[in-house]
C-alpha atoms as a PDB file:
ATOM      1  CA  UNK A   1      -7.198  37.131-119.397  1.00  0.00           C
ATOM      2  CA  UNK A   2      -8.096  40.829-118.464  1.00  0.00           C
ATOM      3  CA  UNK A   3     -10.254  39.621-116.112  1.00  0.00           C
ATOM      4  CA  UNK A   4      -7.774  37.186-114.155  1.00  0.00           C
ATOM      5  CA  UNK A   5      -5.336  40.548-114.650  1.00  0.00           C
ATOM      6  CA  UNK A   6      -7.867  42.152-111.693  1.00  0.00           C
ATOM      7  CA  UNK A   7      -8.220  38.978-109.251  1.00  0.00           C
ATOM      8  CA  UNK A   8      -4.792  39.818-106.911  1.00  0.00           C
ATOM      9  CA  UNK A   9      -6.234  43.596-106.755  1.00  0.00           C
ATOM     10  CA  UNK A  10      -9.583  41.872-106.093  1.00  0.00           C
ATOM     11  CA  UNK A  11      -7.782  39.958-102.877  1.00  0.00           C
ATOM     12  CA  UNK A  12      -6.141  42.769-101.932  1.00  0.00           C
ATOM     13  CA  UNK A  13      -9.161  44.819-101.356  1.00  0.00           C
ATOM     14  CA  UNK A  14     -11.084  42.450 -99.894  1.00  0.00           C
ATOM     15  CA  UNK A  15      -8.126  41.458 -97.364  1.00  0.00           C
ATOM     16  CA  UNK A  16      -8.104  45.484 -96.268  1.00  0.00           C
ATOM     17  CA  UNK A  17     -11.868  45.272 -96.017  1.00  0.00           C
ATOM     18  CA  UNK A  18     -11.965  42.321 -93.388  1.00  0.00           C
ATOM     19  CA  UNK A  19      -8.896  43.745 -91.855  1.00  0.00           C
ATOM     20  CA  UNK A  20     -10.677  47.491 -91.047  1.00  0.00           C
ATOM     21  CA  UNK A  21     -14.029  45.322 -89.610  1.00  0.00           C
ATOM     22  CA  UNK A  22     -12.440  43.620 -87.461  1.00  0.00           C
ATOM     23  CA  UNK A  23     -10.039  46.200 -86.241  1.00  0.00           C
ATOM     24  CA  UNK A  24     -13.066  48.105 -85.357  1.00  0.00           C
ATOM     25  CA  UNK A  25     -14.983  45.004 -83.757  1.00  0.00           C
ATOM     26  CA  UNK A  26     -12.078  44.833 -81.340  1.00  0.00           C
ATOM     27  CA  UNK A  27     -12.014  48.465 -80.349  1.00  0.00           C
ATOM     28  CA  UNK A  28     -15.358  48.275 -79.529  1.00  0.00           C
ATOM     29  CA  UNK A  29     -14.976  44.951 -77.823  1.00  0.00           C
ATOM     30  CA  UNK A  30     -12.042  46.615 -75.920  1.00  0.00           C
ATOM     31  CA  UNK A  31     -14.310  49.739 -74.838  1.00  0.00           C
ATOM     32  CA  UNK A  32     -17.104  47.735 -73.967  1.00  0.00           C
ATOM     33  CA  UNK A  33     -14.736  46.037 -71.480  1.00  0.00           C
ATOM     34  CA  UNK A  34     -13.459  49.444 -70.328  1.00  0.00           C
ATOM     35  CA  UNK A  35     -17.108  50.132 -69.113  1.00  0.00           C
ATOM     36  CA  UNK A  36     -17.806  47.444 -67.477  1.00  0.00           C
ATOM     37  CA  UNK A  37     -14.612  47.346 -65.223  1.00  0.00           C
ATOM     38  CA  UNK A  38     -15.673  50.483 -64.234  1.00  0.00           C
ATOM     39  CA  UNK A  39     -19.070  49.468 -63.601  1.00  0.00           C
ATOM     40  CA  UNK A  40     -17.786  46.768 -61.186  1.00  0.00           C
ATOM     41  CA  UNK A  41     -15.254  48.846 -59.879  1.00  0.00           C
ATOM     42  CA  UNK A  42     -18.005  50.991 -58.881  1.00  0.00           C
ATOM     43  CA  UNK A  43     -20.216  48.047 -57.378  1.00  0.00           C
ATOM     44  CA  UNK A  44     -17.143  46.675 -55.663  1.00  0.00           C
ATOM     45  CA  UNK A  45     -16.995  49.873 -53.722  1.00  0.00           C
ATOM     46  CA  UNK A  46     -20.183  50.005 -52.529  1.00  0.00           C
ATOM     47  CA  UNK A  47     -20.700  53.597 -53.841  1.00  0.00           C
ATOM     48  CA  UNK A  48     -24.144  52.933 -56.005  1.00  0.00           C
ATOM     49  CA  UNK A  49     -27.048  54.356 -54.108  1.00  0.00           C
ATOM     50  CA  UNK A  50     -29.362  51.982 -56.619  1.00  0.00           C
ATOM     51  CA  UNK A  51     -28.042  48.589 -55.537  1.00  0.00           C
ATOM     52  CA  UNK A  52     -28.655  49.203 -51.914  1.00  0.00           C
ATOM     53  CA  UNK A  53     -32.243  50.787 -51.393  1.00  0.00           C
ATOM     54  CA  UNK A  54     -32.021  53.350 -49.442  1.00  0.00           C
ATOM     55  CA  UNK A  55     -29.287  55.091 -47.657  1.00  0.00           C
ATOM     56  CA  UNK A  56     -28.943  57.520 -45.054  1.00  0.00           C
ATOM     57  CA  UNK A  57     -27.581  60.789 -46.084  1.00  0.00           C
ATOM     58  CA  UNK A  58     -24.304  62.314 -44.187  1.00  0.00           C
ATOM     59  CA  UNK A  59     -24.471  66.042 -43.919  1.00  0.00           C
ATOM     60  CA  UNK A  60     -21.963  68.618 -42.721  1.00  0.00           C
ATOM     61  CA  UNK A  61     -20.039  65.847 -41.102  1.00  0.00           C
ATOM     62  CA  UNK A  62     -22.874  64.299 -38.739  1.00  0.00           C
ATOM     63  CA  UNK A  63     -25.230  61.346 -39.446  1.00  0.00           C
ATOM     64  CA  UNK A  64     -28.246  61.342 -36.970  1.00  0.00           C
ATOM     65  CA  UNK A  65     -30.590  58.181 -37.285  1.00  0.00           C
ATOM     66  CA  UNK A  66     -34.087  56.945 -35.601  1.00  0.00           C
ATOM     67  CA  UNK A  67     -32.838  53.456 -34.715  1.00  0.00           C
ATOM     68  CA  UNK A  68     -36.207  51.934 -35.595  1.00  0.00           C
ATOM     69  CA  UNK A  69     -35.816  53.535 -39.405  1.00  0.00           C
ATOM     70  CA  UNK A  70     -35.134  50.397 -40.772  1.00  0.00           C
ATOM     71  CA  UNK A  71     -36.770  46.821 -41.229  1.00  0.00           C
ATOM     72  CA  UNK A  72     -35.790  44.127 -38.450  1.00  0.00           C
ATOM     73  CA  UNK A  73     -35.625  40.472 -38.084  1.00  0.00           C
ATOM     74  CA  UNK A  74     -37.871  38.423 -35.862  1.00  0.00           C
ATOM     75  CA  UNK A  75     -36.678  39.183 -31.999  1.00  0.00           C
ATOM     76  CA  UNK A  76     -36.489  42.651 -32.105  1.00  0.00           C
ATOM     77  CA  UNK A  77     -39.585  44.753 -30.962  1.00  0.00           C
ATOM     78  CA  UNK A  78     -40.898  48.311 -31.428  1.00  0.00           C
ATOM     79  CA  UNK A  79     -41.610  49.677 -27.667  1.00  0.00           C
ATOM     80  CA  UNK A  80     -42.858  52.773 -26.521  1.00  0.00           C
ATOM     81  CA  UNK A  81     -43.535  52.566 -22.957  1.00  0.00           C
ATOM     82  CA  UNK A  82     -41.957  55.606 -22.062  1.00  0.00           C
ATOM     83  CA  UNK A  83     -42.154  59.336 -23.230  1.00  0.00           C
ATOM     84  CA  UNK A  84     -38.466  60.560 -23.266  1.00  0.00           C
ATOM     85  CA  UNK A  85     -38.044  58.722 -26.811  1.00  0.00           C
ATOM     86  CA  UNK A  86     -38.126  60.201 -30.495  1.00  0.00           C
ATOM     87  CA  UNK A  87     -40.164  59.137 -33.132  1.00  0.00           C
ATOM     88  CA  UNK A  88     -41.852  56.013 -32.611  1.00  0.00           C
ATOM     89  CA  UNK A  89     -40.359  55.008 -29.895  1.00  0.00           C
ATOM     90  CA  UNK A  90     -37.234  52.372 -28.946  1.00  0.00           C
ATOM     91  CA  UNK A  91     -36.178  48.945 -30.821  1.00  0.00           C
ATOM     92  CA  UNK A  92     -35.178  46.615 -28.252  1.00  0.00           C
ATOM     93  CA  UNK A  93     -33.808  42.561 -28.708  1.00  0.00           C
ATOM     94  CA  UNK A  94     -36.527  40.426 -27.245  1.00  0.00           C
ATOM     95  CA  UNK A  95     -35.107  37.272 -28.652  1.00  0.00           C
ATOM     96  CA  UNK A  96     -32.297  35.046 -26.961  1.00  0.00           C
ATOM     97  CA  UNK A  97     -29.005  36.630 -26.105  1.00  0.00           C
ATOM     98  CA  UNK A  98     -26.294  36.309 -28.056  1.00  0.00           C
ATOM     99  CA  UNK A  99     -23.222  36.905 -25.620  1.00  0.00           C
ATOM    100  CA  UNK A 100     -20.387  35.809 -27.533  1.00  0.00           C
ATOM    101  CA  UNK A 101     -21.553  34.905 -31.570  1.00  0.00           C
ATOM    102  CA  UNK A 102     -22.249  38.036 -33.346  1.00  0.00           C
ATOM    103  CA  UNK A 103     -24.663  38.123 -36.245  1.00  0.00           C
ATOM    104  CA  UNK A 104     -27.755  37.099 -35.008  1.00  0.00           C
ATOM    105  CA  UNK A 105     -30.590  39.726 -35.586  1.00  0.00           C
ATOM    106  CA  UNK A 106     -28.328  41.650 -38.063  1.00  0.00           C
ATOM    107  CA  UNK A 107     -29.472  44.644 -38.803  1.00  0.00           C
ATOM    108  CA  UNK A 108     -27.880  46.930 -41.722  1.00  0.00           C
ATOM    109  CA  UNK A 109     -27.696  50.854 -42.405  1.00  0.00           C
ATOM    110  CA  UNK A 110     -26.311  51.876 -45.120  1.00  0.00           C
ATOM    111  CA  UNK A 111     -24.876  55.658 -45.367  1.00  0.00           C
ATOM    112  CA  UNK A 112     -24.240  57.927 -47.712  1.00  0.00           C
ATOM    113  CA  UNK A 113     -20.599  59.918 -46.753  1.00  0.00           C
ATOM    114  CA  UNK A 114     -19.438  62.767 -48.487  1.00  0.00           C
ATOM    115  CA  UNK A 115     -17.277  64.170 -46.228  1.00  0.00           C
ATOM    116  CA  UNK A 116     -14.087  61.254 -45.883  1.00  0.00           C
ATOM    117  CA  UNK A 117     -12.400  61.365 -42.897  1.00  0.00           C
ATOM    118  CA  UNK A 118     -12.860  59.802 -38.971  1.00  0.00           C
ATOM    119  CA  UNK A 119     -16.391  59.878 -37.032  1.00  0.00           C
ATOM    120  CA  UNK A 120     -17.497  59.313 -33.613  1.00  0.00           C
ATOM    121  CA  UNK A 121     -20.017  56.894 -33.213  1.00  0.00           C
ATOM    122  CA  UNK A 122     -22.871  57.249 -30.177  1.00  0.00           C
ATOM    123  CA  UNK A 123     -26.140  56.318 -29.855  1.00  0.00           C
ATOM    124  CA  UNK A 124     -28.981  56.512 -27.323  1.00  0.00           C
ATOM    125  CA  UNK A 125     -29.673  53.717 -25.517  1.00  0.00           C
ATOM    126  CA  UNK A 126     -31.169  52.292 -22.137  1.00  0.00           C
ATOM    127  CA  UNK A 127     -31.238  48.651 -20.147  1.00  0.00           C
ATOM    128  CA  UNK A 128     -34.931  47.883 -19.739  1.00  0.00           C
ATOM    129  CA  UNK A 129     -35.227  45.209 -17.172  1.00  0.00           C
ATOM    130  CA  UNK A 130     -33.964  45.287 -13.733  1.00  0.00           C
ATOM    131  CA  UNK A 131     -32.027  47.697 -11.907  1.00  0.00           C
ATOM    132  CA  UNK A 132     -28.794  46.825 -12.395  1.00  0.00           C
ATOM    133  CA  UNK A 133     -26.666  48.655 -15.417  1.00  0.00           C
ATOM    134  CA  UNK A 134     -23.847  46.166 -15.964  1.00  0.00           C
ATOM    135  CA  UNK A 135     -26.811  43.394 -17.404  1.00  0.00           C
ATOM    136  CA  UNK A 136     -29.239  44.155 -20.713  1.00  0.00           C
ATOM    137  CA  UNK A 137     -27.126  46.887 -21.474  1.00  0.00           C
ATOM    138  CA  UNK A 138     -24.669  46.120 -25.024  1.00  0.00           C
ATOM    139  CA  UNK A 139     -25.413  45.609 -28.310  1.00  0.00           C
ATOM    140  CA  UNK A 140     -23.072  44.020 -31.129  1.00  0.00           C
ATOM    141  CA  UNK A 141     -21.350  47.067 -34.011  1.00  0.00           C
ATOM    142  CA  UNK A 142     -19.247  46.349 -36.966  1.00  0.00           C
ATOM    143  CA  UNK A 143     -18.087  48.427 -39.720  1.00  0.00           C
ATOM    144  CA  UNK A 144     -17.245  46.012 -42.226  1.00  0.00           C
ATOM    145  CA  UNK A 145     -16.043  48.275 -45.265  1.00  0.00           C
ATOM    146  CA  UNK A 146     -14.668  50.928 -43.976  1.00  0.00           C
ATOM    147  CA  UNK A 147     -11.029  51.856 -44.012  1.00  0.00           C
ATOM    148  CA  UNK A 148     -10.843  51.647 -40.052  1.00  0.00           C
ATOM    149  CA  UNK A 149     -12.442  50.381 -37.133  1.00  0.00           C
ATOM    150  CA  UNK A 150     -11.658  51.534 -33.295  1.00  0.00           C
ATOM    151  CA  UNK A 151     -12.064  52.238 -29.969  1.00  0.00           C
ATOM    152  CA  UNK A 152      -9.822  54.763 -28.523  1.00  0.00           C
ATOM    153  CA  UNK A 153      -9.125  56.510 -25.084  1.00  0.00           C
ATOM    154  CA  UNK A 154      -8.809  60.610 -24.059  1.00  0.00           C
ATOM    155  CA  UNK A 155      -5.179  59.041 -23.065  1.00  0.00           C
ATOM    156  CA  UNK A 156      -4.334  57.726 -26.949  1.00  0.00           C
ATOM    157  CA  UNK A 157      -5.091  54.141 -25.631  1.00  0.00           C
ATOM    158  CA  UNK A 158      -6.393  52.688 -29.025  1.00  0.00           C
ATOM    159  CA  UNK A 159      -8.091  48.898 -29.051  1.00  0.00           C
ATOM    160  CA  UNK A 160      -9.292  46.788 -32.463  1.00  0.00           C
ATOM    161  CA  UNK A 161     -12.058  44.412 -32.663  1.00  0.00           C
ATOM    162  CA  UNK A 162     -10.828  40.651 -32.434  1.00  0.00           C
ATOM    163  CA  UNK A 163     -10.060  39.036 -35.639  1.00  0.00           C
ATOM    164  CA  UNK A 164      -9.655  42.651 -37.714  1.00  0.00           C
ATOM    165  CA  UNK A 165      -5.733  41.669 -38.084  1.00  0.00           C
ATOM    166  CA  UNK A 166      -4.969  44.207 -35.485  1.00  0.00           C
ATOM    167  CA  UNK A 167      -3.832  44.505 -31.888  1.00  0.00           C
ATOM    168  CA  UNK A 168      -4.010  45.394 -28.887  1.00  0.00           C
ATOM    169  CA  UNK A 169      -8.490  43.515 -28.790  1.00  0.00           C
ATOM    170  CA  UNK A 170     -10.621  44.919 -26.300  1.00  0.00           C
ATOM    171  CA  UNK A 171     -11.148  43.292 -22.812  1.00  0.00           C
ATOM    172  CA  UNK A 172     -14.095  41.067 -22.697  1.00  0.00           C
ATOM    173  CA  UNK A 173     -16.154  40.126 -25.731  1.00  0.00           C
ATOM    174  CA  UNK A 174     -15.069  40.572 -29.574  1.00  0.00           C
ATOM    175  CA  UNK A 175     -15.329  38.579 -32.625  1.00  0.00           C
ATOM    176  CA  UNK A 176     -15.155  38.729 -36.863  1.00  0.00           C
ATOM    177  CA  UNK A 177     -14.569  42.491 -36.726  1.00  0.00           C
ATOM    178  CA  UNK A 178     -17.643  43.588 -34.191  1.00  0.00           C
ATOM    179  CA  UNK A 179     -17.031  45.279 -30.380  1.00  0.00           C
ATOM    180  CA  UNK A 180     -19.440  45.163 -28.120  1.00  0.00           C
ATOM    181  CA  UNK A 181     -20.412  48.479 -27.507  1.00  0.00           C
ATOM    182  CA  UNK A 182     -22.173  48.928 -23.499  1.00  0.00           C
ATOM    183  CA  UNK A 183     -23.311  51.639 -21.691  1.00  0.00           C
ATOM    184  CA  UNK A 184     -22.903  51.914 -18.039  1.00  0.00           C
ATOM    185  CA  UNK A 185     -24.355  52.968 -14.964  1.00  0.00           C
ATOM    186  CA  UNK A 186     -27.349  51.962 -12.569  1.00  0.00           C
ATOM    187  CA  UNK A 187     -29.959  55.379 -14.177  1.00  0.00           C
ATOM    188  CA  UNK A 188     -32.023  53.334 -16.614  1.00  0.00           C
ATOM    189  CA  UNK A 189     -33.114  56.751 -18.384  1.00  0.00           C
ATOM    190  CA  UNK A 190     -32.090  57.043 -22.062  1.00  0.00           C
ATOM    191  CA  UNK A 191     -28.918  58.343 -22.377  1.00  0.00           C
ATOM    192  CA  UNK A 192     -25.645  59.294 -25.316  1.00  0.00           C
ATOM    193  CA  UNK A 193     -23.375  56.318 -24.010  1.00  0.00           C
ATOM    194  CA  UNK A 194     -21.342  54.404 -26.241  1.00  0.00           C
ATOM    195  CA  UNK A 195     -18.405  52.465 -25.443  1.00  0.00           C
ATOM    196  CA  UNK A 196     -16.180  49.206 -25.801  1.00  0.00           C
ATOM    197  CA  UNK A 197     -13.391  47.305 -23.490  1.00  0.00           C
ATOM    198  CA  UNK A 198     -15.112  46.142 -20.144  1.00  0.00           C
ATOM    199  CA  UNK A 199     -13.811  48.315 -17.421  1.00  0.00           C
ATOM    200  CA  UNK A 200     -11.374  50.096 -19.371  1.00  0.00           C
ATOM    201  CA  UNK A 201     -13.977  52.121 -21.496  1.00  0.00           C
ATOM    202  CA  UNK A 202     -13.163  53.149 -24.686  1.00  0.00           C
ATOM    203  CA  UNK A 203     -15.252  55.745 -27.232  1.00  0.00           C
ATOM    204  CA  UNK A 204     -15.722  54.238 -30.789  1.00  0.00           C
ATOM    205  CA  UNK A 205     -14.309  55.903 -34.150  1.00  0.00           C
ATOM    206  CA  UNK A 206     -14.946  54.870 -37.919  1.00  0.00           C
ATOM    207  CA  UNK A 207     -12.721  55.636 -41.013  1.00  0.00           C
ATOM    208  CA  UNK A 208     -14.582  56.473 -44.057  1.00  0.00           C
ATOM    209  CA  UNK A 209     -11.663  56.840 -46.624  1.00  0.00           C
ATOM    210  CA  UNK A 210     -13.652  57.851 -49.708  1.00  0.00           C
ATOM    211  CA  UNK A 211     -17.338  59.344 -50.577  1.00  0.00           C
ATOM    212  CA  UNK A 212     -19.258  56.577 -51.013  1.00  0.00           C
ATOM    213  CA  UNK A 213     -22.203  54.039 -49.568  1.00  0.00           C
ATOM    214  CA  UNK A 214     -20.513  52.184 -46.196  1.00  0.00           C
ATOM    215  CA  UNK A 215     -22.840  49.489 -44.083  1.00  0.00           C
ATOM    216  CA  UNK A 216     -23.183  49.949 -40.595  1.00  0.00           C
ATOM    217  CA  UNK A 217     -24.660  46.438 -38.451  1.00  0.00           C
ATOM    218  CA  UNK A 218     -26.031  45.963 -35.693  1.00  0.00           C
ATOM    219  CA  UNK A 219     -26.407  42.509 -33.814  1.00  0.00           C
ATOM    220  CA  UNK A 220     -28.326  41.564 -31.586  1.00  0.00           C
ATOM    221  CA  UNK A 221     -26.394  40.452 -27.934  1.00  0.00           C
ATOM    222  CA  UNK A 222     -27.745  41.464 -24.820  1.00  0.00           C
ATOM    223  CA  UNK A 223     -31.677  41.184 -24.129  1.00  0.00           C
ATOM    224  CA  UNK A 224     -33.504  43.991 -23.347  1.00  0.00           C
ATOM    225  CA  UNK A 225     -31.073  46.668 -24.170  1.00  0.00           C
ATOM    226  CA  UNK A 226     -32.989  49.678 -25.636  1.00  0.00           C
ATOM    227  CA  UNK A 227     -31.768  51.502 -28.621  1.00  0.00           C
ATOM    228  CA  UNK A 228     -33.235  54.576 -29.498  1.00  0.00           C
ATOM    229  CA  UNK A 229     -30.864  56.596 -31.805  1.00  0.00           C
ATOM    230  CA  UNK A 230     -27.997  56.632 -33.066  1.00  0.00           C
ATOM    231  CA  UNK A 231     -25.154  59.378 -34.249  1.00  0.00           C
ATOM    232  CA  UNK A 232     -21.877  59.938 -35.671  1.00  0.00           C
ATOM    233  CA  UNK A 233     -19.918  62.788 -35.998  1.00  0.00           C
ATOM    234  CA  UNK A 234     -16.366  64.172 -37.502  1.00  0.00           C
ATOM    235  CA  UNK A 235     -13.856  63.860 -35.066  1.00  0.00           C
ATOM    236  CA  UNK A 236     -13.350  67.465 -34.898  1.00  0.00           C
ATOM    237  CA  UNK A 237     -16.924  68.496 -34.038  1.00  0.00           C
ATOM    238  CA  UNK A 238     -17.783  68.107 -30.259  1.00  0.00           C
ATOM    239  CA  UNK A 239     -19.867  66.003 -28.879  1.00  0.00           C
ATOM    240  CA  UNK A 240     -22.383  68.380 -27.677  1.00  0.00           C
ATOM    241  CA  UNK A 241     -22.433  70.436 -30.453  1.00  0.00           C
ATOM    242  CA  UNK A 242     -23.089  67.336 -32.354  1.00  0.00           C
ATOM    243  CA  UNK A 243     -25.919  66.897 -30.125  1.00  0.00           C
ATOM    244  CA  UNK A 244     -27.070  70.076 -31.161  1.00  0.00           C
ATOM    245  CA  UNK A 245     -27.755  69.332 -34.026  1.00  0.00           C
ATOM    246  CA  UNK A 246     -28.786  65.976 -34.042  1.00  0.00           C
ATOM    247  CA  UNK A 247     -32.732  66.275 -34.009  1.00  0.00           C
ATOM    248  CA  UNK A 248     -32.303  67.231 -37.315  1.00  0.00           C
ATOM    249  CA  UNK A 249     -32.219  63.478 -38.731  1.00  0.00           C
ATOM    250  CA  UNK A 250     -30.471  62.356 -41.517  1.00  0.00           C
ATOM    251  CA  UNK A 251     -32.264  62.364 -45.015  1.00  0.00           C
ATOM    252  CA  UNK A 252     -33.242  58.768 -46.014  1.00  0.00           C
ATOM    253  CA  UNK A 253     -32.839  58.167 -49.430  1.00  0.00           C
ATOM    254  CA  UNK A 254     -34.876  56.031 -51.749  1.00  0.00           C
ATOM    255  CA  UNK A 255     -32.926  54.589 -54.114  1.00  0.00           C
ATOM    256  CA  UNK A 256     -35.456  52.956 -56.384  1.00  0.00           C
END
């Protein structure tokens, strides 16, 4: 009898017991999950330098790239056939055009931004067969995570790729986000030319909203068109002096 007098205390206890265990199972179950939102927030964003390789490092506001600092696809070509190049020379497509379905060659940068805000894009670039400056001369550019995407004119005119959701699209070719982005003129020398909208030329201007890793492609278009750099720059930094300081490259990051 004295023993049966303990067996509800007995229940009690052990009821507490399992109760306290589990309680703390499910806080630890709950900030497990905590973490790993935040994990895949971060890999959502596209801010971890260790899931993409490498990156190229903003600095001061200006990113300043050797086009052929990167691995290509089949079609594209390292040349160095003439002198007024940097580093190793010029990537240029070799493969068959691709006038008007972006994506083929793809090539991807990734960079590393710091300072948010809106950047210039240029790069160096050159038509390498025949003489005139209207053929071999464009290449395909899309921004695909940034916050915005443009081209826009001294005069405020303002154009959006085709198919970004926004209006007013460039004249001539644009598709799935990317411009076309052409130099001009008949000099086949190297030169800082970048623009989009067929005879209505428009510079080009990226949004990066927050510090983090954004992807910059390339694709391949016109044949023959020579790329040698490439450089963007804050908004409120000139051109020239960006130029100034654009042999200093960007740092390329390992991120293995």
């Amino acid at each position: 009898m004295r023993t049966l007098s303990f067996f509800p205390l007995f229940i009690l206890i052990l009821f507490i017991s399992c109760s306290t265990e589990e309680g703390g199972i499910e806080e630890e179950f709950i900030e497990d999950n905590i973490g790993q939102e935040d994990e895949e927030s971060v890999a959502e964003q596209g801010d971890s330098c260790s899931d993409v390789g490498f990156v190229f490092e903003e600095s001061n506001g200006i990113i300043s790239i050797e086009f052929e600092n990167n691995d290509f696809t089949e079609g594209w070509k390292l040349k160095n056939d003439v002198a007024d190049v940097s580093g190793q020379g010029y990537m240029q497509w070799e493969g068959s055009p691709s006038m008007g379905n972006p994506g083929n060659g793809r090539v991807t940068y990734r960079l590393e931004i710091t300072n948010t805000g809106t950047y210039r894009f240029t790069w160096r670039s050159s038509f390498r067969k025949g003489s005139n400056g209207t053929e071999h001369n464009d290449t395909w550019l899309r921004f695909p995570d940034a916050k915005d995407f443009y081209g826009k004119k001294s005069s405020g005119s303002v154009v959006y790729p085709s198919d970004s959701g926004k209006s007013p699209n460039p004249h001539g070719a644009s598709k799935d986000g990317w411009f076309k982005i052409y130099r001009s003129g008949n000099n086949n020398s190297f030169s800082w030319q970048a623009f989009t909208s067929d005879n209505d030329a428009h510079d080009i201007y990226v949004v990066f909203e927050t510090p983090g890793v954004y992807l910059l492609e390339i694709s391949a278009r016109s044949d023959f068109h020579g790329i040698d750099r490439m450089l963007l720059f804050k908004e409120n930094i000139s051109q020239n002096d960006a130029l100034d300081e654009a042999d200093a490259f960007s740092n390329k990051k390992d991120c293995n």
